[in-house]
Every structure is written in structure tokens, then in C-alpha cells.
C-alpha atoms as a PDB file:
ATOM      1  CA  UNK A   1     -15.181  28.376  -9.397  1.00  0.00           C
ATOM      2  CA  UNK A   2     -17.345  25.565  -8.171  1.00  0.00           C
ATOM      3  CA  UNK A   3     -20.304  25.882 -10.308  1.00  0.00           C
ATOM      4  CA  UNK A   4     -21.728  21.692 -10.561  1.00  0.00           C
ATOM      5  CA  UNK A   5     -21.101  19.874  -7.209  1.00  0.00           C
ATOM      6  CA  UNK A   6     -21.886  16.072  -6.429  1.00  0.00           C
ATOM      7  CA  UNK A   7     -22.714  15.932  -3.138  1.00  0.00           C
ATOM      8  CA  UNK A   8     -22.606  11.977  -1.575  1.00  0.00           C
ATOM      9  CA  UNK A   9     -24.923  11.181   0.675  1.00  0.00           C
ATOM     10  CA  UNK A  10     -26.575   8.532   2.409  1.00  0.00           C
ATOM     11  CA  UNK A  11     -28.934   9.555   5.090  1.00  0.00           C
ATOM     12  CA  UNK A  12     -25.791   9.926   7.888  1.00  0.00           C
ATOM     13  CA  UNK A  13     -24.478  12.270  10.080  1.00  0.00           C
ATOM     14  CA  UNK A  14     -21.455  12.196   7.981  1.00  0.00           C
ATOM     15  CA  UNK A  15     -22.966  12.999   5.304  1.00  0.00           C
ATOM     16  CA  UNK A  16     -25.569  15.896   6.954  1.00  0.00           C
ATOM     17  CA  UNK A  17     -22.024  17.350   7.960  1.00  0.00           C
ATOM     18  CA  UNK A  18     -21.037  17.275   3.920  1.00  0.00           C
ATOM     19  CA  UNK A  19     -23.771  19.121   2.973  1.00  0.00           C
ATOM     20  CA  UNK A  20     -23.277  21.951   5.580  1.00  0.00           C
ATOM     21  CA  UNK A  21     -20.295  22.263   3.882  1.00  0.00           C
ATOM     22  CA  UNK A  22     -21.438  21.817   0.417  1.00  0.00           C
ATOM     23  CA  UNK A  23     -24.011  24.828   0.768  1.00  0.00           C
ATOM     24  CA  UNK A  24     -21.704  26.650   2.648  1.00  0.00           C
ATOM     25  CA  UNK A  25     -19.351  26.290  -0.729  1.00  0.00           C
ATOM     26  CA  UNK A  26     -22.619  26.841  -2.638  1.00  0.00           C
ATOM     27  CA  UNK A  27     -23.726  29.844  -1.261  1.00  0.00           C
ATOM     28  CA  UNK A  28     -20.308  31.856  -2.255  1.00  0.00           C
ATOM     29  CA  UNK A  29     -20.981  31.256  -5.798  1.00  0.00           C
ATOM     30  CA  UNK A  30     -23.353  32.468  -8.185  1.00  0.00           C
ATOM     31  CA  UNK A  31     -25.513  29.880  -9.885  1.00  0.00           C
ATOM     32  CA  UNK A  32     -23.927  26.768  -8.283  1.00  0.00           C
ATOM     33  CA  UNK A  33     -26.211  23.800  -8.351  1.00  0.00           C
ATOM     34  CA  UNK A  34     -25.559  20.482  -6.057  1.00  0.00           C
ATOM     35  CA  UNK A  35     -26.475  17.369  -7.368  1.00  0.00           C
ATOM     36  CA  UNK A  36     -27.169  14.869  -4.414  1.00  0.00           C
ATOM     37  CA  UNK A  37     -26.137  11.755  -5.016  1.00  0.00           C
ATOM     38  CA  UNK A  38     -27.132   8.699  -3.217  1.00  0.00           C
ATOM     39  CA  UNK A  39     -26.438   4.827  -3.851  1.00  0.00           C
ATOM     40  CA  UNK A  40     -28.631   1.914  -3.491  1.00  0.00           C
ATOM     41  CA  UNK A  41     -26.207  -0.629  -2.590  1.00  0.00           C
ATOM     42  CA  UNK A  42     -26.823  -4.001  -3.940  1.00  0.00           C
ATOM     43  CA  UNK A  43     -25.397  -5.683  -1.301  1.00  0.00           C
ATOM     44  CA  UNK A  44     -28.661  -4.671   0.628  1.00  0.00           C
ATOM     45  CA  UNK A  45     -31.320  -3.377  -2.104  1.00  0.00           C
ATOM     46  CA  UNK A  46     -32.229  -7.108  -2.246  1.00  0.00           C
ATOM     47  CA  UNK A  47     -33.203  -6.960   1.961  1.00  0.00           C
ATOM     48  CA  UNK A  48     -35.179  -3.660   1.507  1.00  0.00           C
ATOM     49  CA  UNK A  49     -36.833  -4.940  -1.943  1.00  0.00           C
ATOM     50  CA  UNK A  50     -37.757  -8.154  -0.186  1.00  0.00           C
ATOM     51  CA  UNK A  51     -39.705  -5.598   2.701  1.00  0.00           C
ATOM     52  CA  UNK A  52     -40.739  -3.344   1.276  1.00  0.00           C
ATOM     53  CA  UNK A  53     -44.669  -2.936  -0.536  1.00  0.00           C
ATOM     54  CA  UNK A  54     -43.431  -1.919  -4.004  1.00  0.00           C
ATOM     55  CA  UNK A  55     -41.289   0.247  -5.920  1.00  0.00           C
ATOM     56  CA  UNK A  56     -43.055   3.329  -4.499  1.00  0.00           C
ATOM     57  CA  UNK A  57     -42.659   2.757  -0.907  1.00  0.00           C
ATOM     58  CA  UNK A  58     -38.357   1.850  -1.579  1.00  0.00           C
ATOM     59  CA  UNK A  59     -38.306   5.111  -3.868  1.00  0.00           C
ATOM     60  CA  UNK A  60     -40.113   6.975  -0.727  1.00  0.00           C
ATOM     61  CA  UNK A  61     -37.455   5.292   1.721  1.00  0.00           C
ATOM     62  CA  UNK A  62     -34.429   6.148   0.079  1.00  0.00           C
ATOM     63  CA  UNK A  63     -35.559   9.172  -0.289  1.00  0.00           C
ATOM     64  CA  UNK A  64     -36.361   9.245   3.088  1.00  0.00           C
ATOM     65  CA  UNK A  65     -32.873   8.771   4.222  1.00  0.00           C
ATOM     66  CA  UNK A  66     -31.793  12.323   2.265  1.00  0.00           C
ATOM     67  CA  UNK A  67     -34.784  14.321   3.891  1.00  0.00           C
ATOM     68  CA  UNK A  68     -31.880  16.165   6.392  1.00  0.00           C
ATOM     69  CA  UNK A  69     -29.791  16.765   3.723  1.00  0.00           C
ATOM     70  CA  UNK A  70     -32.320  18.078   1.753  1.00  0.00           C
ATOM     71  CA  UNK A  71     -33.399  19.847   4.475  1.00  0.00           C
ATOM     72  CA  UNK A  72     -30.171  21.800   5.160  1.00  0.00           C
ATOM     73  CA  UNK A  73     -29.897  22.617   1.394  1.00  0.00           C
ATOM     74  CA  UNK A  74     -33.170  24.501   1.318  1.00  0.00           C
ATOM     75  CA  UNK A  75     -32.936  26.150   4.252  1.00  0.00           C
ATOM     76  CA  UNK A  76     -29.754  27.704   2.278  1.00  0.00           C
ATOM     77  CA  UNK A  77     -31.423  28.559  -0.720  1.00  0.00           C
ATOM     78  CA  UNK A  78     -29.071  26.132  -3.070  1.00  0.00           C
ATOM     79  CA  UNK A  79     -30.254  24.821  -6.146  1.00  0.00           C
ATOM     80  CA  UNK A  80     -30.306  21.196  -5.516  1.00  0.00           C
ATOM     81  CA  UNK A  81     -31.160  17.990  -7.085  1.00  0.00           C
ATOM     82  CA  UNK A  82     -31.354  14.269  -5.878  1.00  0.00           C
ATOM     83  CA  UNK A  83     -29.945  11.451  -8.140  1.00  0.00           C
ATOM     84  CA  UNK A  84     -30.419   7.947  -6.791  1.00  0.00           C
ATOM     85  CA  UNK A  85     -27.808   5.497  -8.904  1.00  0.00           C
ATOM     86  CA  UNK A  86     -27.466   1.872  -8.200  1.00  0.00           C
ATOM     87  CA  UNK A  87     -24.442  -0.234  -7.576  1.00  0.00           C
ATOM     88  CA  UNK A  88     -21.488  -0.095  -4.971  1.00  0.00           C
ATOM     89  CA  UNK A  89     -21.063   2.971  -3.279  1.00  0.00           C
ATOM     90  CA  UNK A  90     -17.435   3.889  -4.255  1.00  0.00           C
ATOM     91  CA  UNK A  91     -17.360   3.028  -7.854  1.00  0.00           C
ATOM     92  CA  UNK A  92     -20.810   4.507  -8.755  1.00  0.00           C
ATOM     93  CA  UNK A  93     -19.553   7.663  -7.415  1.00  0.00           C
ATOM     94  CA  UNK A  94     -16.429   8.542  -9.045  1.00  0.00           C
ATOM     95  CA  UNK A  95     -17.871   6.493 -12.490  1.00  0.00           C
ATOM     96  CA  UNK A  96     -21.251   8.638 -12.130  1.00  0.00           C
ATOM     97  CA  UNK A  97     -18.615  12.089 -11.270  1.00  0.00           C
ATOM     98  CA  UNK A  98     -16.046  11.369 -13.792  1.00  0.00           C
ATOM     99  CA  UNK A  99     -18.973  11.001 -16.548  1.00  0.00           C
ATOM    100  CA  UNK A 100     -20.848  14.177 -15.884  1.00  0.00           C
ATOM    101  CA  UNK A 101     -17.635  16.184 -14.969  1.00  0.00           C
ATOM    102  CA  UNK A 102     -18.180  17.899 -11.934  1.00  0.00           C
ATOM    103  CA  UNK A 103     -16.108  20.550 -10.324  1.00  0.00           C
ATOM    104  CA  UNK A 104     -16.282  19.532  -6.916  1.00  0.00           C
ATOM    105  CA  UNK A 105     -17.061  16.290  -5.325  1.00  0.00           C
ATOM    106  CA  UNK A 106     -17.868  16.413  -1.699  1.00  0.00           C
ATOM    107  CA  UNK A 107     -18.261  13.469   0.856  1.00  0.00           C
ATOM    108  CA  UNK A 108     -18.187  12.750   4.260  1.00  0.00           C
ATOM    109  CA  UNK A 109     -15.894  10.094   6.087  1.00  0.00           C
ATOM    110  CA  UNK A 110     -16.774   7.299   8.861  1.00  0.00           C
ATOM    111  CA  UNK A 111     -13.365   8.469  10.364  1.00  0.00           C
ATOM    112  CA  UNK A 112     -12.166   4.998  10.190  1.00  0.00           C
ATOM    113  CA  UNK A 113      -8.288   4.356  11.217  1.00  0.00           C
ATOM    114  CA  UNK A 114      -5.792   2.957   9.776  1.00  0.00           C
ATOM    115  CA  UNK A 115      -6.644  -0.614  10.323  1.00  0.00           C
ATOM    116  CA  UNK A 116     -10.155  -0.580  10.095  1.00  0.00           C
ATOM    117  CA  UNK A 117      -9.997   1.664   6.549  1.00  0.00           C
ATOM    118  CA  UNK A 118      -7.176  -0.949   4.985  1.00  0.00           C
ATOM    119  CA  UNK A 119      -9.836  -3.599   6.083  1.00  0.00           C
ATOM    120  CA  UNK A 120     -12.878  -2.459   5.583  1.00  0.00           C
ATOM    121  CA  UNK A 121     -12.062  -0.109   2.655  1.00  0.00           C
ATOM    122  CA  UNK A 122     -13.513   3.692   2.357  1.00  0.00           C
ATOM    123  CA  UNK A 123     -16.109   5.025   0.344  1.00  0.00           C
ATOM    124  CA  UNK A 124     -14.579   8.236   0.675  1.00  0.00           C
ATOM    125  CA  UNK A 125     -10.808   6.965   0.279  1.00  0.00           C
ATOM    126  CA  UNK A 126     -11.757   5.049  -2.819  1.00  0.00           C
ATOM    127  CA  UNK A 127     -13.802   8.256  -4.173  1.00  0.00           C
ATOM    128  CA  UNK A 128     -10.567  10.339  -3.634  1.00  0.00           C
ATOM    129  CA  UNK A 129      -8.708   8.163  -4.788  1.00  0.00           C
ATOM    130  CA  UNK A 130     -10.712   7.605  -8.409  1.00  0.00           C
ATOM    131  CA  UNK A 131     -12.283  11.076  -8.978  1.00  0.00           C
ATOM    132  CA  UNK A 132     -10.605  13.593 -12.065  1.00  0.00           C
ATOM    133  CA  UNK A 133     -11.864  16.556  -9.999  1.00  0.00           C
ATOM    134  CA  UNK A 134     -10.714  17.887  -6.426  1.00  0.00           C
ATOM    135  CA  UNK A 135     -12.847  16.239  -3.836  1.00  0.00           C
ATOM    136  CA  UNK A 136     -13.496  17.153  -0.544  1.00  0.00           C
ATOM    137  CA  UNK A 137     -13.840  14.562   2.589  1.00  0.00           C
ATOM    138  CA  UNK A 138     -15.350  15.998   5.564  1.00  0.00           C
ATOM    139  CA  UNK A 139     -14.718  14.721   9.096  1.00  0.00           C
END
């Protein structure tokens, strides 16, 4: 079963959604842990690291962003922890799952169509796409 999940988040209601599901998942099996993972973009850690105080306060922010998440996962009991990697969403993900072998990804989608996902790309579609574990997008 399920035992080491990587939960994806980034502070939004997609992602809150995810980790419902994620403890939900979590809760039906013994000793699971969730790993939450979140990305600092680099596209716009240079905008927050330009406002920001220090390292302290950006740590405290993007930290910040998970507090529902985290939220939701203790109010379940799960054995959680927060990773914070660095790069572009999609690709830090699956190289960051692939690496530590999880059993389970989990993610939450934008619900983009068609279109707007072949021209704006997906996080999520990318993750599925890339991952060597099942993965789970939820809408």
C-alpha cells in the first residue's frame, strides 16, 4: 500500500483539495507519512527575495502559503513533513519523486482546457506525465 506520499502543494485551493485527499488515503494505512512538497519558483523567488526582509521572513512566507494544508493534515492525525525545493514546479517534482521513490504522488489541477493546458503547460500534466509511480490529480 501507500506507505511514502509526496503531496504538491502551493498554498491553493487546488492543492487544499489534494491534501483532503491525501489524508483521506493516509488515514487507511498504517504508518503512512506525507511529505509536502512545495516549489519556490525561480521565475518569481527573485520578486519575493527583492521584498522581502531576509531569508527568515521568505522561509516564514512560503511557509505561510502551506499553513491550510498543514492544517488539514493535523487535524487528521497524518504524519507529515514539509520540503521546500527550488526550481520549476513540474520538473522539481517528478526529479525530487523519482529520486526518493515514492509510492504515491498526489497533486491538484488548475482544471485548465484543452487550449489553455497545450499553451500554458500543466504542472500536474507534466508531473503525470514524468513520475515512475502512480500519481493522482485532483480536480
Amino acid at each position: 500500500m501507500y506507505k511514502k506520499i509526496l503531496l504538491a502543494a502551493d498554498g491553493s485551493e487546488n492543492s487544499l483539495r489534494a491534501a483532503r485527499e491525501a489524508a483521506t488515503i493516509a488515514f487507511l494505512v498504517k504508518d503512512c507519512k506525507i511529505e509536502v512538497v512545495y516549489v519556490a519558483d525561480y521565475s518569481k523567488s527573485k520578486s519575493a527575495i527583492l521584498h522581502s526582509q531576509g531569508k527568515e521572513e521568505l522561509e516564514l512566507s512560503r511557509r505561510e502559503k502551506l499553513h491550510q494544508v498543514e492544517k488539514e493534515l493535523q487535524s487528521q492525525h497524518i504524519a507529515y513533513e514539509v520540503k521546500i525545493l527550488h526550481g520549476e514546479p513540474g520538473p522539481a517534482i517528478v526529479e525530487y519523486a523519482n529520486k526518493e521513490n515514492f509510492d504515491l504522488v498526489i497533486i491538484g489541477s488548475r482544471g485548465l482546457n484543452s487550449f489553455q493546458e497545450m499553451m500554458l503547460g500543466s504542472v500536474s500534466h507534466k508531473v503525470m506525465k514524468r513520475v515512475n509511480c502512480p500519481a493522482l490529480i485532483v480536480k
